[in-house]
Structures are given as structure tokens and as C-alpha cells.
Protein backbone atom coordinates (compact mmCIF):
# COMPACT_ATOMS: atom_id res chain seq x y z
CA UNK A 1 11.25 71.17 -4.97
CA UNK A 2 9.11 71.73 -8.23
CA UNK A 3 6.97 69.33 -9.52
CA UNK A 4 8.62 66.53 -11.96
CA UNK A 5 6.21 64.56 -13.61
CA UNK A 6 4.89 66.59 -16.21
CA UNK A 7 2.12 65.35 -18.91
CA UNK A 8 4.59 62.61 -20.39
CA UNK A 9 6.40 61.30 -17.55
CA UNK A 10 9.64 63.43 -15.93
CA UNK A 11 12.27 64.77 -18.50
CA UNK A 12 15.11 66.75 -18.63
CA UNK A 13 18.34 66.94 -19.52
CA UNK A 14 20.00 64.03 -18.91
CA UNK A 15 23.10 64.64 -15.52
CA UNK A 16 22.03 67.76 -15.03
CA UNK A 17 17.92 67.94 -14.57
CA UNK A 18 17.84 64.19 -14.68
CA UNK A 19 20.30 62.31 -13.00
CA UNK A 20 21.80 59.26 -11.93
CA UNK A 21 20.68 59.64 -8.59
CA UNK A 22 17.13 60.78 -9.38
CA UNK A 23 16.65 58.12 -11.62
CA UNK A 24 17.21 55.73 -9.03
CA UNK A 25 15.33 57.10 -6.12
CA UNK A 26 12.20 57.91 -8.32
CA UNK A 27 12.07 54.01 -9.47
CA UNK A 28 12.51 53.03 -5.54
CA UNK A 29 9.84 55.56 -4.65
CA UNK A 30 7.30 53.94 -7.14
CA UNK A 31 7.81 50.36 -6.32
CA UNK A 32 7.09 51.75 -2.68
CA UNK A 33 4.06 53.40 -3.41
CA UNK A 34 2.64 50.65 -5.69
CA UNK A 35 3.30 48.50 -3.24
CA UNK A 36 1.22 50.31 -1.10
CA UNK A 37 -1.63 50.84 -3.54
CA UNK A 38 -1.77 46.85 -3.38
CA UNK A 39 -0.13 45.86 -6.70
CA UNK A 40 2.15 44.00 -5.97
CA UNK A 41 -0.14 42.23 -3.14
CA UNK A 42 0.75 38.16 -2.27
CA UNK A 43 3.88 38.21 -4.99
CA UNK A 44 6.92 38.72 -5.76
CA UNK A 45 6.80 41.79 -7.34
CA UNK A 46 8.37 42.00 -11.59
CA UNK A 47 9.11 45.25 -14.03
CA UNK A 48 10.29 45.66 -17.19
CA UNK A 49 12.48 48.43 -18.18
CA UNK A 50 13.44 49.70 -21.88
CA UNK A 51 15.14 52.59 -23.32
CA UNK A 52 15.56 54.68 -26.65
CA UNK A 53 18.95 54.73 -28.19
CA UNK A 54 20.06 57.98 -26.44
CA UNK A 55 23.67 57.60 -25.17
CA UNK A 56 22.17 59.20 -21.14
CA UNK A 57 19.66 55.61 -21.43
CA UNK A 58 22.64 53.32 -20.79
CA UNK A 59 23.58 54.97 -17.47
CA UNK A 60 19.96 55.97 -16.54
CA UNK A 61 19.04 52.48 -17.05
CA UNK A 62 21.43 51.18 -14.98
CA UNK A 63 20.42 53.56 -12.08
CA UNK A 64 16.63 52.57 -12.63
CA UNK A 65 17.47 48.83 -12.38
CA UNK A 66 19.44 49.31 -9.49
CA UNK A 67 16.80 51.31 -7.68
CA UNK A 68 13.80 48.79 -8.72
CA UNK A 69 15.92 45.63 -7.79
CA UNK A 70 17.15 47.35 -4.49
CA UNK A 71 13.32 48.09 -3.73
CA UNK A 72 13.07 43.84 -4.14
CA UNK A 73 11.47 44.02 -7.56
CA UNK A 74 12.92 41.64 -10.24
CA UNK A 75 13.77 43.13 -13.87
CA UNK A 76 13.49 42.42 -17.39
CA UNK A 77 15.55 44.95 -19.54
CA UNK A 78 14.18 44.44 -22.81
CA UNK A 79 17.18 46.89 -24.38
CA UNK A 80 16.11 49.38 -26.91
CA UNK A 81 12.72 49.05 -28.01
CA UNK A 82 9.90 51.87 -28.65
CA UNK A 83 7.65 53.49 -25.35
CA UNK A 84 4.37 50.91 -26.99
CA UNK A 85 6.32 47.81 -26.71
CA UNK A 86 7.70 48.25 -23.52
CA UNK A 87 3.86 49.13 -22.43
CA UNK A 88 2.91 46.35 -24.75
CA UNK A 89 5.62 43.69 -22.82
CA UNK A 90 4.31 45.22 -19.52
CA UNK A 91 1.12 44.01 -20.10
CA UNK A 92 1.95 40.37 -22.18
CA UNK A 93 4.33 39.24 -19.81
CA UNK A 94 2.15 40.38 -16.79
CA UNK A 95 4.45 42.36 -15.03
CA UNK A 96 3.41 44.92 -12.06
CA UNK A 97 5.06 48.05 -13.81
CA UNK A 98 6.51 48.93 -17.07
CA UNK A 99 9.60 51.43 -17.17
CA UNK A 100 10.57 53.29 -20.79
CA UNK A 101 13.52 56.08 -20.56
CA UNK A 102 12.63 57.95 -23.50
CA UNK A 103 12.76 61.74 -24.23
CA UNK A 104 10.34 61.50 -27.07
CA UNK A 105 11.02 63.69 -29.82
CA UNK A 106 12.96 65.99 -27.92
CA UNK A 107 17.12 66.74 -28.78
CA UNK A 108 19.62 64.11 -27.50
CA UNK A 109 20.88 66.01 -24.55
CA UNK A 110 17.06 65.20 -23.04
CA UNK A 111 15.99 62.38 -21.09
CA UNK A 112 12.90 61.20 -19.19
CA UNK A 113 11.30 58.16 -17.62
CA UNK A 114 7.98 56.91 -18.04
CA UNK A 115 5.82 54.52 -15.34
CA UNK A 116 3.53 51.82 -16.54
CA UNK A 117 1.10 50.24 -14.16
CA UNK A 118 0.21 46.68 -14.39
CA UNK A 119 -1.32 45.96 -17.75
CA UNK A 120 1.01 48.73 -19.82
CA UNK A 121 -1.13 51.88 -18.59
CA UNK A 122 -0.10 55.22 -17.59
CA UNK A 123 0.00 55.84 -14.34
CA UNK A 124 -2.88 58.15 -13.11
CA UNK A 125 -2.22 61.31 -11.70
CA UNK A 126 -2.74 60.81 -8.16
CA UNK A 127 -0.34 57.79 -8.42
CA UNK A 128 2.93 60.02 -10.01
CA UNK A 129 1.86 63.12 -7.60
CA UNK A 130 2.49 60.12 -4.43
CA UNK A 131 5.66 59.08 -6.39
CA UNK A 132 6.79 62.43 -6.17
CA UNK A 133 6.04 63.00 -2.52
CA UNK A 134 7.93 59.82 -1.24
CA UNK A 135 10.60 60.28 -3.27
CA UNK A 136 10.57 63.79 -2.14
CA UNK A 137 10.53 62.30 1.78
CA UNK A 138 13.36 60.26 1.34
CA UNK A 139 15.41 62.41 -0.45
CA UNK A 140 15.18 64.64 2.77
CA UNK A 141 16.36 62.22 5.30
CA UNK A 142 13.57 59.36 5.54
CA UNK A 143 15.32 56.20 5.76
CA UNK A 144 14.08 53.70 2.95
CA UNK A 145 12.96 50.09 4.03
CA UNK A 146 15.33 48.06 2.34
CA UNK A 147 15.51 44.21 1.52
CA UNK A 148 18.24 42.07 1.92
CA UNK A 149 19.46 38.83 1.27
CA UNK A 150 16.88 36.65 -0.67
CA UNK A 151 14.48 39.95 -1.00
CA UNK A 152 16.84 42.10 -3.12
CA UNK A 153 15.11 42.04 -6.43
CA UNK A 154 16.69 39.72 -9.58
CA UNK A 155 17.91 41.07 -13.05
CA UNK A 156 17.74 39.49 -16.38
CA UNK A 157 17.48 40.25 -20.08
CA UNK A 158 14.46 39.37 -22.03
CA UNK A 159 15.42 39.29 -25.15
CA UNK A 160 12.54 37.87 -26.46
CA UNK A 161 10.67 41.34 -26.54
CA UNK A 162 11.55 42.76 -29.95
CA UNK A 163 10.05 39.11 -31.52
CA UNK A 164 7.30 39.18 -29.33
CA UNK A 165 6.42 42.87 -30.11
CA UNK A 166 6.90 42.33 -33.88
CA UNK A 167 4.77 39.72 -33.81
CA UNK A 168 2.17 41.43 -31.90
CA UNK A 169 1.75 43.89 -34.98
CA UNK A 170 1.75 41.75 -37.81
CA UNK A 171 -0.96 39.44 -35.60
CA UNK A 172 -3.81 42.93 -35.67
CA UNK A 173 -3.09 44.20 -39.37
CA UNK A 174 -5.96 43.39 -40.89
CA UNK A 175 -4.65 42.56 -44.24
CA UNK A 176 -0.94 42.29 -45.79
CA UNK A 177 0.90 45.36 -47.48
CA UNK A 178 1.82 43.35 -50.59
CA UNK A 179 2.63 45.71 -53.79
CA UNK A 180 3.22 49.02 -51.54
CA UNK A 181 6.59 50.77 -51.74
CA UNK A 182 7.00 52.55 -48.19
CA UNK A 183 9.97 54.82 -47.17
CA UNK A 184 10.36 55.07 -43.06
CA UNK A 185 12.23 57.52 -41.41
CA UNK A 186 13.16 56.30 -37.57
CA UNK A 187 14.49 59.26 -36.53
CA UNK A 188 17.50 56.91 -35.78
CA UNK A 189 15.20 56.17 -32.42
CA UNK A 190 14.27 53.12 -30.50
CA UNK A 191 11.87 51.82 -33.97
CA UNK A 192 15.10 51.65 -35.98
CA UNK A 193 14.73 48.02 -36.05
CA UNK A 194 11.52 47.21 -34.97
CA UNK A 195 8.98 49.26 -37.76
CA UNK A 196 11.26 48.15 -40.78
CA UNK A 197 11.13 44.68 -39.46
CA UNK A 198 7.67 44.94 -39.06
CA UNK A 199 6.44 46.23 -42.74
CA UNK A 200 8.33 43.94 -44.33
CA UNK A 201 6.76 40.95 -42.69
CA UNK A 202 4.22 42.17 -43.41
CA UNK A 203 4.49 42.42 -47.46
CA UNK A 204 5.51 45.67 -47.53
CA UNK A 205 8.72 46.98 -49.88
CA UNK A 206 10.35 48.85 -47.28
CA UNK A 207 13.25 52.05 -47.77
CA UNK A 208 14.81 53.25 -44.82
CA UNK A 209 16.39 56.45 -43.56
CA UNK A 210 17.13 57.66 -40.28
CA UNK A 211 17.58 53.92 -38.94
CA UNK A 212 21.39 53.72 -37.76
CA UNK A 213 21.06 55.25 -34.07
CA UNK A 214 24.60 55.89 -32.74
CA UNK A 215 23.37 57.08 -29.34
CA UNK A 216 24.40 60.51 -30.12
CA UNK A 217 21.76 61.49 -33.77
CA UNK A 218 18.33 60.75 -32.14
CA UNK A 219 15.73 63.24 -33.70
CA UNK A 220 18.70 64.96 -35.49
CA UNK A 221 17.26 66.51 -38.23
CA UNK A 222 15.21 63.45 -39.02
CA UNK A 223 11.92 61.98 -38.18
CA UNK A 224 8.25 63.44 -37.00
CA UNK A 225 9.47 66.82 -36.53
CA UNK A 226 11.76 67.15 -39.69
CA UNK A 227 10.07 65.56 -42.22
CA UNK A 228 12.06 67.38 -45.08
CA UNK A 229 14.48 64.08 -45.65
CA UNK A 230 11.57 62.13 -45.63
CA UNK A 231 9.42 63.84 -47.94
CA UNK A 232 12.66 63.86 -50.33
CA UNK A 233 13.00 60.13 -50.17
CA UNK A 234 9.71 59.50 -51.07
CA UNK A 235 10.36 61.02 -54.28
CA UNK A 236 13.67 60.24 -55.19
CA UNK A 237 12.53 56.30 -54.68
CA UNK A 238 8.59 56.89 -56.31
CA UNK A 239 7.11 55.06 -52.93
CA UNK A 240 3.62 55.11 -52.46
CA UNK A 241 4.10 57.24 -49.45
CA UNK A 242 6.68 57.45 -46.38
CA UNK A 243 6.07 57.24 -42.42
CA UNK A 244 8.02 59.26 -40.07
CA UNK A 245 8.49 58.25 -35.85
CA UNK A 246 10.36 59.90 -33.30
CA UNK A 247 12.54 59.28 -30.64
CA UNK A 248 10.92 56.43 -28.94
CA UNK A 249 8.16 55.83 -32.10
CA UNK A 250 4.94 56.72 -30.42
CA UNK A 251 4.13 59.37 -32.85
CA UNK A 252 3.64 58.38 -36.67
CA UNK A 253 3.51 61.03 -39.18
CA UNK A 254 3.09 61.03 -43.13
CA UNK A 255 4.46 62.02 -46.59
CA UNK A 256 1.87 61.36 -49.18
CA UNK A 257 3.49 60.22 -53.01
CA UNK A 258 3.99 63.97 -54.06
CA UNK A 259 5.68 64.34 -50.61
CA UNK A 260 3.07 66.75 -49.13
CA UNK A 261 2.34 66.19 -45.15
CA UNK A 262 -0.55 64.02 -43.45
CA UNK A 263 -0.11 65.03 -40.12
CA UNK A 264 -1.98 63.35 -36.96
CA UNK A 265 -5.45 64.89 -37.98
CA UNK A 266 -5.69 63.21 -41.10
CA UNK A 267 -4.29 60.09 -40.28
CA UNK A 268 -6.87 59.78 -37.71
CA UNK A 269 -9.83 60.63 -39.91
CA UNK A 270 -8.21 57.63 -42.37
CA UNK A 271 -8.26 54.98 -39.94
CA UNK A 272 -11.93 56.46 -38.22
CA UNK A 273 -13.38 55.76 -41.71
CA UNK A 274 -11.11 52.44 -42.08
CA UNK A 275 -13.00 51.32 -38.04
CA UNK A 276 -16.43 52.38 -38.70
CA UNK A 277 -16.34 50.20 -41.68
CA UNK A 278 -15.47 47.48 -39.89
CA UNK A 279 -17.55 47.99 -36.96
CA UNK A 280 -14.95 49.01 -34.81
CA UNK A 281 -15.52 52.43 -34.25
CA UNK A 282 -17.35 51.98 -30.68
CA UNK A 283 -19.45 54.89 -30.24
CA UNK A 284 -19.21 56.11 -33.72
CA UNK A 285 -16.84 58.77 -32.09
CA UNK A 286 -13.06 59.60 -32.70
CA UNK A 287 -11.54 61.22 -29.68
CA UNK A 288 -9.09 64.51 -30.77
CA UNK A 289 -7.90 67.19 -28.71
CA UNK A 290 -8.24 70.81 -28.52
CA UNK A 291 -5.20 71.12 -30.89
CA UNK A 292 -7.24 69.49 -33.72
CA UNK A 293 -7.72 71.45 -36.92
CA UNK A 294 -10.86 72.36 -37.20
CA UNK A 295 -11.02 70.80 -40.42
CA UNK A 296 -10.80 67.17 -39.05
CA UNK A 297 -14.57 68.30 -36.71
CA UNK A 298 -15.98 69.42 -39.68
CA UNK A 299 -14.52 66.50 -42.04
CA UNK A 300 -16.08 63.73 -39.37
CA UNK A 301 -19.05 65.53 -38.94
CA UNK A 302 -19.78 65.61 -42.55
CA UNK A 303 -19.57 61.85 -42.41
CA UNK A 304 -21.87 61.30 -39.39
CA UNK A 305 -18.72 60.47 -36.87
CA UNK A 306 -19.08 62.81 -33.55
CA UNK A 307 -15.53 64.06 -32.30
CA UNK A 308 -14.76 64.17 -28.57
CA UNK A 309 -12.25 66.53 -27.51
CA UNK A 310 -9.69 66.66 -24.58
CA UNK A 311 -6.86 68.80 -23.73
CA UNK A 312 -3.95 68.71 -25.03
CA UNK A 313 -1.92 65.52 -24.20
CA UNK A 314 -2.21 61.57 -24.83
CA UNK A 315 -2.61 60.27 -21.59
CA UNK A 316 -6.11 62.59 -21.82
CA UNK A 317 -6.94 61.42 -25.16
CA UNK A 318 -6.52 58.03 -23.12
CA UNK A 319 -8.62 58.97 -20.46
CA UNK A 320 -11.58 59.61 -21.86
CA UNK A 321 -11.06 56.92 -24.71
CA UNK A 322 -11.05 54.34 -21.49
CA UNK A 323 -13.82 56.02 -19.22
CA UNK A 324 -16.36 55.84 -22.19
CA UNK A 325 -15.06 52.94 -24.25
CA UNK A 326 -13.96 54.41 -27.21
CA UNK A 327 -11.41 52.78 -29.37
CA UNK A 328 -9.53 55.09 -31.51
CA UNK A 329 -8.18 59.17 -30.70
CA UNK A 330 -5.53 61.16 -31.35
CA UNK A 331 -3.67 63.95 -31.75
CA UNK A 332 -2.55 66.18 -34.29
CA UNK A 333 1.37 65.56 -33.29
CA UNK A 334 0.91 61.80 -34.68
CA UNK A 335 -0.32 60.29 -31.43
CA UNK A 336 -2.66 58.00 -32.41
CA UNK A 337 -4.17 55.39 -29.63
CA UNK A 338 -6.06 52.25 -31.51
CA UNK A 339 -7.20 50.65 -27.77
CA UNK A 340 -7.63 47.23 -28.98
CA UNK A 341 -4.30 46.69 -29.97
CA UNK A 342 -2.36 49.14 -27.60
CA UNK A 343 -2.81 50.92 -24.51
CA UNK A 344 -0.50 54.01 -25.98
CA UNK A 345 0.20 55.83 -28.88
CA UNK A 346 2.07 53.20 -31.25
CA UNK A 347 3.80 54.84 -34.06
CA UNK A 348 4.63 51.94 -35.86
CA UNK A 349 0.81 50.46 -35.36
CA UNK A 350 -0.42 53.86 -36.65
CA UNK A 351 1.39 53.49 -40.31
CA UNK A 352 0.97 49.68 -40.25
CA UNK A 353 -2.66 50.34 -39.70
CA UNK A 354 -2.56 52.90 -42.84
CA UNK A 355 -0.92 51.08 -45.11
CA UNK A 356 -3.62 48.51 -44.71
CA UNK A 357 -5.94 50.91 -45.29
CA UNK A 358 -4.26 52.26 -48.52
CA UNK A 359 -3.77 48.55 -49.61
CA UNK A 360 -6.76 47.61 -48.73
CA UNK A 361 -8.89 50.10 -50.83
CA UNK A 362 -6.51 50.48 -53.78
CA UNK A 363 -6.54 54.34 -53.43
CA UNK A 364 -3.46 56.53 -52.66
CA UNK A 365 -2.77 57.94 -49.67
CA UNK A 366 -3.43 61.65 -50.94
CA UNK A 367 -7.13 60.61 -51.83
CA UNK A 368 -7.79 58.85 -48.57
CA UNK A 369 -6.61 61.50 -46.48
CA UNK A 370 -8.59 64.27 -48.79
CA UNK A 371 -11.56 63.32 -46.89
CA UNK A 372 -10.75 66.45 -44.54
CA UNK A 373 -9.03 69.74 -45.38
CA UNK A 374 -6.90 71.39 -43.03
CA UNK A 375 -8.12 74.73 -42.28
CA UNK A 376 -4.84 77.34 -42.02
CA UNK A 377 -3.52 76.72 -38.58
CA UNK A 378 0.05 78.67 -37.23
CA UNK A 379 1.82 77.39 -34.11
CA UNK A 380 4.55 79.31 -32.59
CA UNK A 381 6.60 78.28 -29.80
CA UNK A 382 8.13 80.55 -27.66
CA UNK A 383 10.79 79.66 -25.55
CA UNK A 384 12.53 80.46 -22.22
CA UNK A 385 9.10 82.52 -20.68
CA UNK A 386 7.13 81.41 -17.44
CA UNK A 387 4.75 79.14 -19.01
CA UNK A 388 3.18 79.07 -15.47
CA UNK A 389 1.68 82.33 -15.81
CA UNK A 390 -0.22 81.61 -19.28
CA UNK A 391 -3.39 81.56 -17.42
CA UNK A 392 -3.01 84.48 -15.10
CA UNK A 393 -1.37 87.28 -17.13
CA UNK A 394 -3.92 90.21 -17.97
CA UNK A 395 -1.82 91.29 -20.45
CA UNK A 396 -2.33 88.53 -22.37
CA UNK A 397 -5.82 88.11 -21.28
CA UNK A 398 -6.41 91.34 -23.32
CA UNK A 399 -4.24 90.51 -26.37
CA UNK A 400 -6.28 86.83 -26.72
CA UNK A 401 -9.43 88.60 -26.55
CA UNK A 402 -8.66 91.19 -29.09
CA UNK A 403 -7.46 88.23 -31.31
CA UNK A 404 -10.68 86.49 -30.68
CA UNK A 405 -12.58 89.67 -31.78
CA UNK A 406 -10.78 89.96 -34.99
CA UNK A 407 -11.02 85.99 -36.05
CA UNK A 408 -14.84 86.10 -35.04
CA UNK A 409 -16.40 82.43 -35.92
CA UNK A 410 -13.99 81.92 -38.73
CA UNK A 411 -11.43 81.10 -36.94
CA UNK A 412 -9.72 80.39 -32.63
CA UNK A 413 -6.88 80.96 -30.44
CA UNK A 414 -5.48 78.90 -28.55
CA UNK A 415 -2.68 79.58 -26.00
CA UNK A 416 -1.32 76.84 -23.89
CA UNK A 417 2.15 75.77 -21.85
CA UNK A 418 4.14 72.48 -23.18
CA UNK A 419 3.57 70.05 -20.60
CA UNK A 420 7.32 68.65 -21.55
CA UNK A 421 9.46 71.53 -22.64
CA UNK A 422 9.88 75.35 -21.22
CA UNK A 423 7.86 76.80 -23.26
CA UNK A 424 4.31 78.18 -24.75
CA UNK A 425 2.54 77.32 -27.53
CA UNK A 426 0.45 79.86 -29.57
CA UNK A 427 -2.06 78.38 -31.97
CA UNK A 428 -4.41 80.09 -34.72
CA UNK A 429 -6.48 78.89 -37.00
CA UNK A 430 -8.59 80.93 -39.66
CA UNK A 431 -10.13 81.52 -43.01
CA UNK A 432 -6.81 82.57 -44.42
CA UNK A 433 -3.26 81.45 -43.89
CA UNK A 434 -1.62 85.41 -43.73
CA UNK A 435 -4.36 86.65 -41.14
CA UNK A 436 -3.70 83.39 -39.23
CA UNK A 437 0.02 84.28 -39.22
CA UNK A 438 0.01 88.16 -38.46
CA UNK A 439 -2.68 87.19 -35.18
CA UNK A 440 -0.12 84.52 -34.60
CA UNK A 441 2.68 86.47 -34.24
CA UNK A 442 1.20 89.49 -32.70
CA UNK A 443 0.04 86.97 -30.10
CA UNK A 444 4.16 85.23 -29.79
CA UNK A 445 5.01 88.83 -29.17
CA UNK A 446 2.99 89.29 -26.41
CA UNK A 447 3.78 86.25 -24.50
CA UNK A 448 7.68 87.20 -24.89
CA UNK A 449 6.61 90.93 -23.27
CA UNK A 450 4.25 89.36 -20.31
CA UNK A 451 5.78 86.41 -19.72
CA UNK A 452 9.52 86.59 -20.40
């Protein structure tokens, strides 16, 4: 079978890539293997298991519960809450392993499931890859070793997690949002009550839109990837600025008070300025990726911060953020990992964390985040092509290279598959916005050709 954990977790479309009965046998397949890697040594073993508002969660959530608590692991279903507080919870209530079915940002028709390991940490690599195989063993005829009686695992609701979470965030901001006016757009996802709760506690005057999931509206036309209702609102209502989730609110995005973006980039080189201030920029170093605009390395260069960068991905933003001991990176998406306060990207601890800063300082949004300028960058997806071949076609070998030619140092290409959806992503950045467009699309055409 092909491989199903991709660079988020698996995901597909929910009863037909991801089903009932995969759900299942991948949760019994890791409370196997982390049983074998020792975590759950001398106890009783305990997850906790969350979903977005997606109408596939309530049925994949039942299979996953039934598969953990068949494997003899006890449950807490937390109910709809965001991917960070379910990694947050993980961690808090010291449970072996964290479960989140979340599609992201993707359409409602998607699904996925994401593992957390004891402490609310991605799983590593080689961890997921023996998840895989075991499940992939059993599914073929290995018999499982099953519990009974006493052993079976026991379920419960926590309901204490959306408190607890809340409570987390208001406990880290490092002042109150008094006198800000803040539109938020939940993308009718898991944040829908948790983020507006949040800024108002904490002082903020707080607009929603987006925030009335029905199970079936998730990402529909609203939140980090449409950001036209948002930047709308904002206006219409004269807020300071608005902040935009998705799906399961580990991405924050922003709308300054003229309603122009601040996308992941900039919100990063806010809070990097906001840390080093406050001595908590370990390292003096900001991790990014290779999607970063070149605008945000030159922008935290200028002010004596050194930028790491990974590919493209948060759990390798998180990665080398751990194995060095930095405490803030990023991605351009909205992915932003603060590492004292969460071991994921946090959405709603992204725009809490900027609203501080803008209430903090007195200045607008739109001046803080003019301490970089985005150099023109185009990214076209293009869909249904083998995104396994990106890195072996010479056909598109040749076109990259001529591209590279013509952008010289004033610009870069960069061509690379999604890690969660079929596709490929072309990226080009240079000097000017039509040149980057026309090598953009030459390049989009290409792909379709070799790759289709």
C-alpha cells in the first residue's frame, strides 16, 4: 500500500481515503508500537482525542476511541477544540499520546488524524513509518493481541479542556489587549469558541465572523486561505486589525486596519522583534523555511537577528527549533511555533501574542509589520500531476534552470510537492511582480506537460 502519513499526519477524504476502519486500526497500531517504544512502561496507559467541527470527526472519532480503548488505553475526548490544545491537554494532563482529527485548512470533504507523543509532540518520523508498518501487518492477516475484561481501555469526557486551554493563553500574554478593536474570522473551525473567548478575557473588543461551524462550512470561503470577508470586516467595523485561523486554528493570519495582508512572514518578524526585546529570543535566531520571502532574511538581518531555514513543513520548523533550542519559527502559511508556550503552531497564541505587541507599543499593526517588505513572490498550485516525480523529471530540470538563469541573484525558484494535498507547488520570487508571474507560469506549464 502507499505511504499514509504525510508531513501533517494522514488525510484524505473522509469514507473513501480515510475511513472508519482505517481510523481504527491506525490508533490500535500506535498504541502497539508506543507501547513497544516503552511509553507506556509500568502504567496504565491514557490518550486524549479531539476533533475539528467537520461532520466525518463524529464518526472518525468514534472509530479512533474504539480502536485506542480496544488496544487497553483509556480516553479523554475533549470534543471540538483546535490541533494546539489537544497537544497542549496532551501534555498538562500527562497523557501518553494526544489524538486531533483535523484536516487543517483543507475543504470539508477532507479528513486526517494527527499523533501526539507524550508531552503534546509530533511524533518523529521513524515512529509514524512503524505505525504504518504494523498497521500494515495486521491489516494483512496478523492477529492483534487484544485485552479483555479489566484491560479493555476506559472512556470519558473531559470537559474541562476548553477552560483549561483558555486559561493557558491568557496565563503567557504578556500584557492585556485593553482599547483594541479585533475582528476574528474562525473559519467556522474548531477555534470558533475558543480564540473569541480568549481575546476577550483578555481585554480585547472582539467581532466575529466565520464562528458558527455547522459541521458542513469549515474553511468555506472563510478563514486563512480566504481572507476577503475578513479584510471587509475590518473595515466596515474600523478595528484595529483582524486575525484569520483555519480549520483546526494552527495557522494565524492578518488584516492590517486598511485591510491589506500580514501573512506568516511578517507576523513572525513582529513577534522576533517583540522576543529579542524581552530576552526571549534564544539564539538571537528566528527559524523560517525555504518558503520565506526573501524579504523577511533581509528584514532580520538588517536588525542583527540570523534566520535559520528548514524545508517546507512545521514539524521541521519544530525540529530544528528543539535540536538547537530556539524558541520562536515559522512559516509563511501562518504557522507560527512560540516553544515556551506550545509545542505546535497555535493560531490563536500567534494573534494573542500580536495584539500584545500592538498594545503594548501603541503603534498599528501596518507600522509594526513594515519592518520587512515582501519581495514579489507567485505561487501556483497545480493539481492532479505526479508530485512524486518533481525531483526526477529532466524536463523540468531544464525549465528550472532556464528560470534560474533569467532571475539571476534578484530573484529564486522554488518547486516542491504538497506534503498534504495532490499537488505541486511552484514558487518565484523577484525584483518585479510581472517577471515573477510570466517565470511562474511558464514554470506551472511545464509541470502540467512533465508531470501530468
Amino acid at each position: 500500500m502507499g505511504q499514509l502519513f504525510g508531513t501533517d499526519g494522514v488525510r484524505g477524504v473522509a469514507n473513501a481515503d480515510l475511513t472508519a476502519e482505517l481510523a481504527l486500526g491506525l490508533s490500535v497500531a500506535a498504541a502497539h508500537v508506543l507501547a513497544e517504544a516503552g511509553t507506556f512502561a509500568g502504567h496504565r496507559a491514557t490518550a486524549v482525542v479531539g476533533r475539528d467541527p467537520r461532520a466525518s470527526g463524529e464518526f472518525l472519532e468514534a472509530a479512533v476511541v474504539a480502536g485506542l480503548a480496544s488496544a487497553g488505553v483509556d480516553v479523554l475526548r475533549v470534543g471540538v477544540l483546535p490541533t494546539p490544545a489537544v497537544a497542549y491537554l496532551t501534555g498538562a494532563l500527562g497523557a501518553d499520546l494526544g489524538v486531533m482529527l483535523s484536516a487543517s485548512h483543507n475543504a470539508m470533504p477532507d479528513n486526517g488524524i494527527k499523533f501526539f507523543a507524550r508531552g503534546g509532540h509530533k511524533l518523529a518520523d521513524e515512529l509514524e513509518d512503524r505505525i504504518e508498518a504494523v498497521y500494515d501487518e495486521h491489516r494483512t492477516g496478523a492477529p492483534w493481541d487484544r485485552p479483555t475484561g479489566s484491560g479493555v481501555g476506559r472512556v470519558s469526557d473531559y470537559d474541562e479542556g476548553f477552560d483549561k486551554y483558555v486559561a493557558h493563553l491568557i496565563a503567557v500574554l504578556p500584557n492585556r489587549l485593553d482599547g483594541l478593536k479585533i475582528v476574528l474570522d474562525e473559519a467556522h473551525g474548531a477555534a470558533a469558541r475558543v480564540s473569541p473567548e480568549a481575546f476577550t478575557r483578555a481585554g480585547a473588543e472582539v467581532v466575529t465572523i466565520g464562528a458558527a461551524p455547522d459541521g458542513l462550512n469549515i474553511n468555506d470561503g472563510c478563514g486563512s486561505t480566504h481572507l476577503g470577508l475578513l479584510k471587509q470586516a475590518v473595515v466596515e467595523h474600523g478595528a484595529d486589525f483582524g486575525i484569520a485561523h483555519d480549520g483546526d486554528a494552527d495557522r494565524c493570519l492578518a488584516v492590517d486596519g486598511s485591510g491589506a495582508e500580514i501573512d506568516g512572514d511578517q507576523i513572525l518578524a513582529v513577534l522576533a522583534l517583540a522576543m529579542r526585546e524581552a530576552g526571549q529570543l534564544r539564539g538571537n535566531t528566528v527559524v523560517g523555511t525555504v518558503m520565506s520571502n526573501l524579504g523577511f532574511k533581509l528584514a532580520m538581518e538588517g536588525e542583527g537577528i540570523q534566520v535559520v531555514q528548514t524545508g517546507v513543513g512545521d514539524r521541521y520548523v519544530l525540529e530544528s527549533m528543539k535540536e538547537h533550542g530556539y524558541a520562536l519559527g515559522g512559516e509563511q502559511s501562518g504557522h507560527v511555533i512560540i516553544l515556551d508556550h506550545a509545542t505546535t503552531g497555535d493560531g490563536t497564541l500567534t494573534g494573542l501574542m500580536l495584539a500584545a505587541r500592538v498594545a503594548a507599543t501603541g503603534r498599528s499593526l501596518a507600522d509594526l509589520a513594515g519592518v520587512m517588505q515582501r519581495l514579489p513572490q507567485v505561487l501556483i498550485n497545480v493539481p492532479d500531476v505526479d508530485r512524486s516525480r518533481v525531483g526526477t523529471s529532466a524536463e523540468l530540470a531544464a525549465a528550472v534552470a532556464d528560470a534560474e538563469r533569467e532571475l539571476g541573484t534578484t530573484g529564486r525558484v522554488l518547486l516542491r510537492p504538497s506534503g498534504t494535498e495532490p499537488l505541486v507547488r511552484v514558487m518565484v520570487e523577484a525584483a518585479d511582480i510581472e517577471q515573477a508571474r510570466a517565470v511562474a507560469g511558464r514554470l506551472a506549464d511545464v509541470v502540467k506537460s512533465a508531470l501530468g
